[in-house]
Structure formats: structure tokens, C-alpha cells
N, C-alpha and C. Protein backbone atom coordinates (compact mmCIF):
# COMPACT_ATOMS: atom_id res chain seq x y z
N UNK A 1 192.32 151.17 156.65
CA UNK A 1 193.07 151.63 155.49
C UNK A 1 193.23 150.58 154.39
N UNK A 2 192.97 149.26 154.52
CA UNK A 2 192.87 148.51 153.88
C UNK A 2 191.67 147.75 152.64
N UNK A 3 190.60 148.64 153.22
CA UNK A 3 189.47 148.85 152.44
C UNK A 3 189.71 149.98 151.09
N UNK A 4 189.28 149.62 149.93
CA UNK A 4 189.17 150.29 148.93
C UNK A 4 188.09 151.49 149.20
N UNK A 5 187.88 152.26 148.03
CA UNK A 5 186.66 153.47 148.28
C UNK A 5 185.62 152.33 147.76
N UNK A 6 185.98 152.03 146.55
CA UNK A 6 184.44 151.47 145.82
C UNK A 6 184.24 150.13 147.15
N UNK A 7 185.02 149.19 147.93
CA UNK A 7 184.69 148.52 148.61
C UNK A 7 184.07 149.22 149.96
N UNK A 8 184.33 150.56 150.14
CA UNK A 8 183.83 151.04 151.22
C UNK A 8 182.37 151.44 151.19
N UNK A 9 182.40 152.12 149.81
CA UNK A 9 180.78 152.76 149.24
C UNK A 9 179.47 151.25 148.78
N UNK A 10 180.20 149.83 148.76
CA UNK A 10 179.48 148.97 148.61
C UNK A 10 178.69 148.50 150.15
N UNK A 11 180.16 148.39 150.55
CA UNK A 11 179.26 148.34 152.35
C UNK A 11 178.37 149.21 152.76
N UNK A 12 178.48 150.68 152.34
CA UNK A 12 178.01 151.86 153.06
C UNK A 12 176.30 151.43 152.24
N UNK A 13 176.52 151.01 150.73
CA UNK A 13 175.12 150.90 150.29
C UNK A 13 174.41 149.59 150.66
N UNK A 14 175.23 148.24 150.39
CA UNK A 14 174.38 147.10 151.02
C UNK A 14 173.85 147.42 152.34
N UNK A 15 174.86 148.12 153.72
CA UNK A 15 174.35 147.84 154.60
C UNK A 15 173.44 148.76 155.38
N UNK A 16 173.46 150.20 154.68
CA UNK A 16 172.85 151.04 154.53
C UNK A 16 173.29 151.98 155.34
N UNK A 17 174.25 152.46 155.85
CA UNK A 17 175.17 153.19 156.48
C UNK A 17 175.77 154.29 156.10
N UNK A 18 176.06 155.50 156.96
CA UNK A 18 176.47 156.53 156.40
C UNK A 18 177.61 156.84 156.36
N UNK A 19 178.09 155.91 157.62
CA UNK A 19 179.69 156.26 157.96
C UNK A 19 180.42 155.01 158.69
N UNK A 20 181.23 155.45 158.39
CA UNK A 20 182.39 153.87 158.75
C UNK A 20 184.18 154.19 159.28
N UNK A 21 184.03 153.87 160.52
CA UNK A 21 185.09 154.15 161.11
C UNK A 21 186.44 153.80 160.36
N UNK A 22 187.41 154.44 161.01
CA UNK A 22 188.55 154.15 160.22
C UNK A 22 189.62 153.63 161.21
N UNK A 23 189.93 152.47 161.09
CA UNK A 23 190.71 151.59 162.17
C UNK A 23 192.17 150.96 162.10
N UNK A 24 192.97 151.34 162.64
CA UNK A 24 194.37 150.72 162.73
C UNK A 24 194.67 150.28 163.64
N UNK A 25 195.26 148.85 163.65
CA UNK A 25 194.94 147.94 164.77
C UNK A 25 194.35 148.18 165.46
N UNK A 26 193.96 148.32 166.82
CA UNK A 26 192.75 148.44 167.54
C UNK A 26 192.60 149.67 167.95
N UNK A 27 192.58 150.88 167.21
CA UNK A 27 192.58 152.18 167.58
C UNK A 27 191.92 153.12 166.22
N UNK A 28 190.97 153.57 166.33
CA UNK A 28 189.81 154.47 165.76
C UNK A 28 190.91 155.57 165.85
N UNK A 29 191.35 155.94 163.69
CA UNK A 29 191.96 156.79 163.63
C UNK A 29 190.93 157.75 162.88
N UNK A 30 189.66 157.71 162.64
CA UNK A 30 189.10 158.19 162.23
C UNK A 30 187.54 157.69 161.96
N UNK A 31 186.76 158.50 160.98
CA UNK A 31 185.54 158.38 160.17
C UNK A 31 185.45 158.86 159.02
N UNK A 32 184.40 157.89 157.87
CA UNK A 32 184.70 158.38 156.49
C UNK A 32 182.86 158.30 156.31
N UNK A 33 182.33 159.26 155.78
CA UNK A 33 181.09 159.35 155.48
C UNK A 33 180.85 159.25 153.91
N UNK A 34 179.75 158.90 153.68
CA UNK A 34 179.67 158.02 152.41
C UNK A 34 179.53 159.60 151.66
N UNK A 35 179.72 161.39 152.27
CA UNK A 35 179.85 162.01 151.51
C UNK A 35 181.30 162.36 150.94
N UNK A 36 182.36 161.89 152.00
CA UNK A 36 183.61 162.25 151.58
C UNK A 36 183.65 161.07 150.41
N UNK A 37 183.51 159.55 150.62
CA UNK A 37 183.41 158.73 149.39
C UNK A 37 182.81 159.62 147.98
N UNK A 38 181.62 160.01 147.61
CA UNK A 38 181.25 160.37 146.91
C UNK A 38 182.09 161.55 146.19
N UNK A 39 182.81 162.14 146.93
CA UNK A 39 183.36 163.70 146.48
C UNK A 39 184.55 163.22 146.32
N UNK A 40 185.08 162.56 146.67
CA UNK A 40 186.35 161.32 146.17
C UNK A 40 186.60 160.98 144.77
N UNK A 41 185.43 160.48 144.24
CA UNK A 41 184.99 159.87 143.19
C UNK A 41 184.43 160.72 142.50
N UNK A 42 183.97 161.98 142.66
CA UNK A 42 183.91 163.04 142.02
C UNK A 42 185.26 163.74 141.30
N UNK A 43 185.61 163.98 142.54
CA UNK A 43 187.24 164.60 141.77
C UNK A 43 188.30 163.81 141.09
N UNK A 44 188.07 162.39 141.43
CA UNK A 44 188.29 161.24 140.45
C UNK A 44 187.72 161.57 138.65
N UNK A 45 186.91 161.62 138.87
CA UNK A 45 186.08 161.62 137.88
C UNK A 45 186.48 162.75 136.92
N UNK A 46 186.51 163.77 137.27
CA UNK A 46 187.16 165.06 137.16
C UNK A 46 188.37 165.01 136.30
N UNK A 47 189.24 164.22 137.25
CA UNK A 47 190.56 164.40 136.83
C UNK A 47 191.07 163.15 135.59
N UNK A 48 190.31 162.53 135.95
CA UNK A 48 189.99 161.59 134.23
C UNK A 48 189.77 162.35 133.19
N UNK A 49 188.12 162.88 133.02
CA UNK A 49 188.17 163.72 132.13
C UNK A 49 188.93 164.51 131.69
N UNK A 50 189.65 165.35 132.73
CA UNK A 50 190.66 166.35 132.02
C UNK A 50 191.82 165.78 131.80
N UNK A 51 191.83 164.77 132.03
CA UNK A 51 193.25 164.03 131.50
C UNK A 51 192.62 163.47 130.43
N UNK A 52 191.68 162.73 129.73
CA UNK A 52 191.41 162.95 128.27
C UNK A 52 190.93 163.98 127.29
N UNK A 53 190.40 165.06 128.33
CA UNK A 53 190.76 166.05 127.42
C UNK A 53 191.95 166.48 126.59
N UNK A 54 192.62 166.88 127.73
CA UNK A 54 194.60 167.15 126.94
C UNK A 54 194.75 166.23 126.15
N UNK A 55 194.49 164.91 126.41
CA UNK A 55 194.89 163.62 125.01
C UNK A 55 194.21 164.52 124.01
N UNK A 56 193.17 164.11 124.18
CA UNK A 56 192.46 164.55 122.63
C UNK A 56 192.92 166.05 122.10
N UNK A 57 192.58 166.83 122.91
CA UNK A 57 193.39 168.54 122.40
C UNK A 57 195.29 168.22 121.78
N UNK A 58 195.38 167.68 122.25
CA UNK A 58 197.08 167.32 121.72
C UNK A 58 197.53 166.24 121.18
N UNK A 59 196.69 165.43 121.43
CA UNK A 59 196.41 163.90 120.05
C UNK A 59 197.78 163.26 120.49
């Protein structure tokens, strides 16, 4: 949980990996696949835009 997304999606691309466990202290609370990263950062992306949309529509 201490890993960022963009630090997670750098590992996933340097090291060429699809997925990367998700660990709290020594116990596997999960897995994150470099598609949930991507769709992450999609709806990121998303919600930027439409939050400068409304700026600009309402100045």
C-alpha cells in the first residue's frame, strides 16, 4: 500500500510484469494487474477533464 500507481506501473513496465502482489506486513492482501493500474488512470484522467470542463463552462 505504500507504493504509488505511477510507481507501481514503472515496475510493472521496467520489469515487465503483469501483476504485483499487494502486501501488508507479511501477509498477501491482494493483486493489482497492470490492467486495474491502467483503468485507474483512465478514470483519473476522466475526472480531470471534466473538472476543467465545468471551469471553463463557468469561468
Amino acid at each position: 500500500p505504500k507504493t504509488s500507481v505511477e510507481e507501481a506501473m514503472e515496475i510493472m513496465t521496467e520489469l515487465r510484469f503483469r501483476h504485483l502482489p499487494v502486501i501488508t506486513g507479511n501477509t498477501l492482501c491482494g493483486i493489482v494487474s497492470i490492467g486495474d493500474l491502467v483503468n485507474y488512470r483512465i478514470h483519473q484522467s476522466e475526472m480531470e477533464a471534466s473538472a476543467l470542463k465545468e471551469y471553463i463552462a463557468t469561468g
